[in-house]
C-alpha atoms as a PDB file:
ATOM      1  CA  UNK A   1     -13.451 -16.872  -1.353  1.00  0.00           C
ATOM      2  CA  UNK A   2     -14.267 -13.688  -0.328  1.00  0.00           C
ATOM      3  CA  UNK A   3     -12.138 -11.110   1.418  1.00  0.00           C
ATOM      4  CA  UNK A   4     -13.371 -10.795   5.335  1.00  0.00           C
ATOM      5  CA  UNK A   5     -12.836  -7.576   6.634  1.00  0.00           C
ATOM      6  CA  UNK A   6     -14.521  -8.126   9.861  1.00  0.00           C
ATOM      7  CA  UNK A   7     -11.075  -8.610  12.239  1.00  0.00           C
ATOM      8  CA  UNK A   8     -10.899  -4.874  11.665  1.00  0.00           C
ATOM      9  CA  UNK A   9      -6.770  -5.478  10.451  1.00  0.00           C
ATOM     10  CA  UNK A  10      -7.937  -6.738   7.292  1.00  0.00           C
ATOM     11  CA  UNK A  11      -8.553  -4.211   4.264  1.00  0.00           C
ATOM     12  CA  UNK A  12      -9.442  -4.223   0.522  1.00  0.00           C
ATOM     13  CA  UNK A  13      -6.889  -3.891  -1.648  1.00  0.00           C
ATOM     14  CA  UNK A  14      -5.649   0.093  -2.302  1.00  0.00           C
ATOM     15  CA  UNK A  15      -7.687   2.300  -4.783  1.00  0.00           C
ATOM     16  CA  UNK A  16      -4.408   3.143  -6.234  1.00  0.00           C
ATOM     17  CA  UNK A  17      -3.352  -0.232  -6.999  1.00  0.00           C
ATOM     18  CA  UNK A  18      -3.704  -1.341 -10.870  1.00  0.00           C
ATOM     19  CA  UNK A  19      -5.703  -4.128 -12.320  1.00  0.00           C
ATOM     20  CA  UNK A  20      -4.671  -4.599 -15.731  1.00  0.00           C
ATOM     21  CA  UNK A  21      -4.819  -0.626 -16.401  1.00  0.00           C
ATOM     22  CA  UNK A  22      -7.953   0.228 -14.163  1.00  0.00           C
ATOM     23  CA  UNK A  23      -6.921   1.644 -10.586  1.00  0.00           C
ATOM     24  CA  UNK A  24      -9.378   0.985  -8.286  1.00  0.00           C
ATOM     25  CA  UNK A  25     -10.913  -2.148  -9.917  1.00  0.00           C
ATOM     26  CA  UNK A  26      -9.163  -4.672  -7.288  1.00  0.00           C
ATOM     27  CA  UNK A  27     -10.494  -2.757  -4.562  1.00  0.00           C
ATOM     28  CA  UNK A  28     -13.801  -2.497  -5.910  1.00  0.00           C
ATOM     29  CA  UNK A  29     -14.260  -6.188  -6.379  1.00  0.00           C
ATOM     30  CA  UNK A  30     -12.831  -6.966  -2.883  1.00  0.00           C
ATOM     31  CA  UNK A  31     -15.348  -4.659  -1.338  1.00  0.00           C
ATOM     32  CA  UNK A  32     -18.343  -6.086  -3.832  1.00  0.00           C
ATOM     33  CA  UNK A  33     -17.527 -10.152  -2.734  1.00  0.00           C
ATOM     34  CA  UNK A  34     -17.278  -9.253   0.773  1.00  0.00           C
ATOM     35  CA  UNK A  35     -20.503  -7.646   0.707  1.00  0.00           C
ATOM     36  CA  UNK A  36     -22.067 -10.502  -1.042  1.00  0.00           C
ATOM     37  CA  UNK A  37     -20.473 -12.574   0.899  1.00  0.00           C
ATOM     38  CA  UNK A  38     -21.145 -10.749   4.774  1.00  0.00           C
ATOM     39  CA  UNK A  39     -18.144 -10.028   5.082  1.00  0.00           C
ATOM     40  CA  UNK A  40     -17.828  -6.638   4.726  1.00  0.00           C
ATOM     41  CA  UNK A  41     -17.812  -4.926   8.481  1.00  0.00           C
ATOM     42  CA  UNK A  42     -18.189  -1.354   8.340  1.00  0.00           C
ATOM     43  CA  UNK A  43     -17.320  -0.524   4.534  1.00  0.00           C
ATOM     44  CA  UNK A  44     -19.997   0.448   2.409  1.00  0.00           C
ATOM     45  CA  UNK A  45     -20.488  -0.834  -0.859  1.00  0.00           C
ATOM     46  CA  UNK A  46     -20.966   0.682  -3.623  1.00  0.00           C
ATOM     47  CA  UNK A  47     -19.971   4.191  -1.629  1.00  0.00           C
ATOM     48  CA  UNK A  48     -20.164   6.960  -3.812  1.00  0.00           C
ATOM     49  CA  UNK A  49     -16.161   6.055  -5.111  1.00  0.00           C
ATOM     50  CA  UNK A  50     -17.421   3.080  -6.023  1.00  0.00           C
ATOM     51  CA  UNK A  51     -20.276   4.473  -8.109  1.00  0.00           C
ATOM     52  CA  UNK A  52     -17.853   7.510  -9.534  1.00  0.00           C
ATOM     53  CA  UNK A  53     -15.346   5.048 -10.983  1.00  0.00           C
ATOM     54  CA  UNK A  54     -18.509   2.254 -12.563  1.00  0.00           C
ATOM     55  CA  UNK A  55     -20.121   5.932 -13.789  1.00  0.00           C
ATOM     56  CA  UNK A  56     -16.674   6.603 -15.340  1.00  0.00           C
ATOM     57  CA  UNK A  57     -15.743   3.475 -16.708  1.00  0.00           C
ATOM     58  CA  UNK A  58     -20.109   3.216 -18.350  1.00  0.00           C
ATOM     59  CA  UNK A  59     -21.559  -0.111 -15.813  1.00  0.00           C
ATOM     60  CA  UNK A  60     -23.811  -0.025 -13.446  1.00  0.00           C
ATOM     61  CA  UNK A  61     -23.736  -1.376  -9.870  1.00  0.00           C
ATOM     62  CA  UNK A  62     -26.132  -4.486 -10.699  1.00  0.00           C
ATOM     63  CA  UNK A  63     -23.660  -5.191 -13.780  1.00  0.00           C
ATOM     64  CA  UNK A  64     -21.026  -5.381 -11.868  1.00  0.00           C
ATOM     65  CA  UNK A  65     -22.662  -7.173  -8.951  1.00  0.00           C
ATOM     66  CA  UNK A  66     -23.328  -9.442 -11.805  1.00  0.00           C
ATOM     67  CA  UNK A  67     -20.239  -9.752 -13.147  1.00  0.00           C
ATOM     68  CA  UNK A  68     -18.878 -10.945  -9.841  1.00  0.00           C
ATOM     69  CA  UNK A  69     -20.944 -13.708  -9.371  1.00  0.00           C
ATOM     70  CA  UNK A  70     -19.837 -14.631 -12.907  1.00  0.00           C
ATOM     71  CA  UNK A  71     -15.589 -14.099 -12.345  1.00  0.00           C
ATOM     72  CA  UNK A  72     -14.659 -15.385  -9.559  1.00  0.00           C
ATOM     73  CA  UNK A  73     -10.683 -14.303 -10.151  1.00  0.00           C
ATOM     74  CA  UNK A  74      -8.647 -11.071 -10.393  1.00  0.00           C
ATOM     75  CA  UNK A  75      -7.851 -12.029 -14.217  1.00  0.00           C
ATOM     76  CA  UNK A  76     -11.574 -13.059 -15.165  1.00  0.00           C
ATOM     77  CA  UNK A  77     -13.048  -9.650 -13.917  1.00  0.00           C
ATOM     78  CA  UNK A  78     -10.728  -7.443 -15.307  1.00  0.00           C
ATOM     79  CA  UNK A  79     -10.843  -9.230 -18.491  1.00  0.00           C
ATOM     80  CA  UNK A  80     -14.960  -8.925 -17.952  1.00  0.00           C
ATOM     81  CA  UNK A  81     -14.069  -5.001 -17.386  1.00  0.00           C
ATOM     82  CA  UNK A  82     -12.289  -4.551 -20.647  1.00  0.00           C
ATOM     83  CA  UNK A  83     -14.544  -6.011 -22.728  1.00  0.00           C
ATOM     84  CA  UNK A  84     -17.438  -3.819 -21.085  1.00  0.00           C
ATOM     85  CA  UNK A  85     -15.454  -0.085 -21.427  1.00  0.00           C
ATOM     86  CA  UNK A  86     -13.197   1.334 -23.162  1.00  0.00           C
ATOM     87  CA  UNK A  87      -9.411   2.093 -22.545  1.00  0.00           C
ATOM     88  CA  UNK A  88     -10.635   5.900 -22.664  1.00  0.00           C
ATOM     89  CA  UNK A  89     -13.227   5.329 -19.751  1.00  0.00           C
ATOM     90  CA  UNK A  90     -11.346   3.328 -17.850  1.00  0.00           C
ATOM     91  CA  UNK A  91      -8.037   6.466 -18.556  1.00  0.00           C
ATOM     92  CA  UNK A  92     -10.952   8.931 -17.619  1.00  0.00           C
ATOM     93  CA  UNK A  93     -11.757   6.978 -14.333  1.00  0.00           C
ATOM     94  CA  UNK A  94      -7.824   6.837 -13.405  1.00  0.00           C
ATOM     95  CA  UNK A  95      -7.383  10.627 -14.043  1.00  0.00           C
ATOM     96  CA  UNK A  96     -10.963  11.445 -12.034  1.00  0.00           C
ATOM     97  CA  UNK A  97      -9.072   9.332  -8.855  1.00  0.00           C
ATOM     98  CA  UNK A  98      -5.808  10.462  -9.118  1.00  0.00           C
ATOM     99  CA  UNK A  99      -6.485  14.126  -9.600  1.00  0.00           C
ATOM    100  CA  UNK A 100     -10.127  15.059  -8.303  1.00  0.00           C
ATOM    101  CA  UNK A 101     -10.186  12.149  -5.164  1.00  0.00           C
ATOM    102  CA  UNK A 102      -6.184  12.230  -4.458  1.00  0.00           C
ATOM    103  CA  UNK A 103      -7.675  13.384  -0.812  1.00  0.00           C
ATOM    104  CA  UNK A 104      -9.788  10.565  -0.430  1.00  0.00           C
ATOM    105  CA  UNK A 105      -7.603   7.930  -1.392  1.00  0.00           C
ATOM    106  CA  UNK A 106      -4.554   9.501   1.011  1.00  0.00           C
ATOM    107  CA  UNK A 107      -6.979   9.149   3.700  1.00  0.00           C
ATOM    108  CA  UNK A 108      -7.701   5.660   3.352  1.00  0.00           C
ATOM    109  CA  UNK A 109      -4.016   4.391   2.879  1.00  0.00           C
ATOM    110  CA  UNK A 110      -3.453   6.299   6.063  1.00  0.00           C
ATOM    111  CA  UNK A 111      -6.224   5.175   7.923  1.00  0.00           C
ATOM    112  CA  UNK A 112      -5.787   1.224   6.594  1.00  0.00           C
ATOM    113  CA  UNK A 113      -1.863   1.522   7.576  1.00  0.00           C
ATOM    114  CA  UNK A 114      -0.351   1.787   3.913  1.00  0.00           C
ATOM    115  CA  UNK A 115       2.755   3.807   4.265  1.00  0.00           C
ATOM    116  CA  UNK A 116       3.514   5.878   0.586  1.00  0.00           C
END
């Protein structure tokens, strides 16, 4: 089941949190069943993060839209992910968050409540 982010309380999971070794994978399949699924209120997906991170890690967006339809867990699509990249890419996409979008992902803990 998709996440529903439509109460307004309810968020994707934090860019910063790991799946397997790729941040911002759990938060970019939360925000890519939701949208399939309607459920996404007023978060865009892909945003340009989104796109940064699949540029990064060598997918597209209709790959990965793909790829969700396929794996429907946590464990499937980051198991999907590794066999698509490489641990380099997916390093490369970490350091691109953590160092060039640090900003970005401060802003949305703070605005989605997460206290660091």
């Amino acid at each position: 089941m998709a996440t529903d982010f439509r109460d307004g309380k309810t968020f994707p999971r934090r860019g910063r949190e790991a799946m397997g070794d790729a941040l911002w994978l759990a938060r970019l399949f939360d925000k890519a069943r939701a949208a399939a699924a309607g459920t996404i209120f007023d978060y865009i997906y892909p945003c340009p993060m989104d796109k940064g991170v699949m540029k990064r890690w060598g997918i597209s967006p209709d790959e990965f839209d793909e790829a969700v339809k396929a794996h429907a867990t946590d464990e499937t699509i980051q198991q999907w992910l590794v066999t698509r990249t490489t641990s380099e890419r997916i390093a490369r996409a970490n350091r691109w968050l953590l160092d060039e979008k640090k900003a970005n992902l401060d802003r949305q803990d703070s605005e989605e409540g997460v206290t660091i």
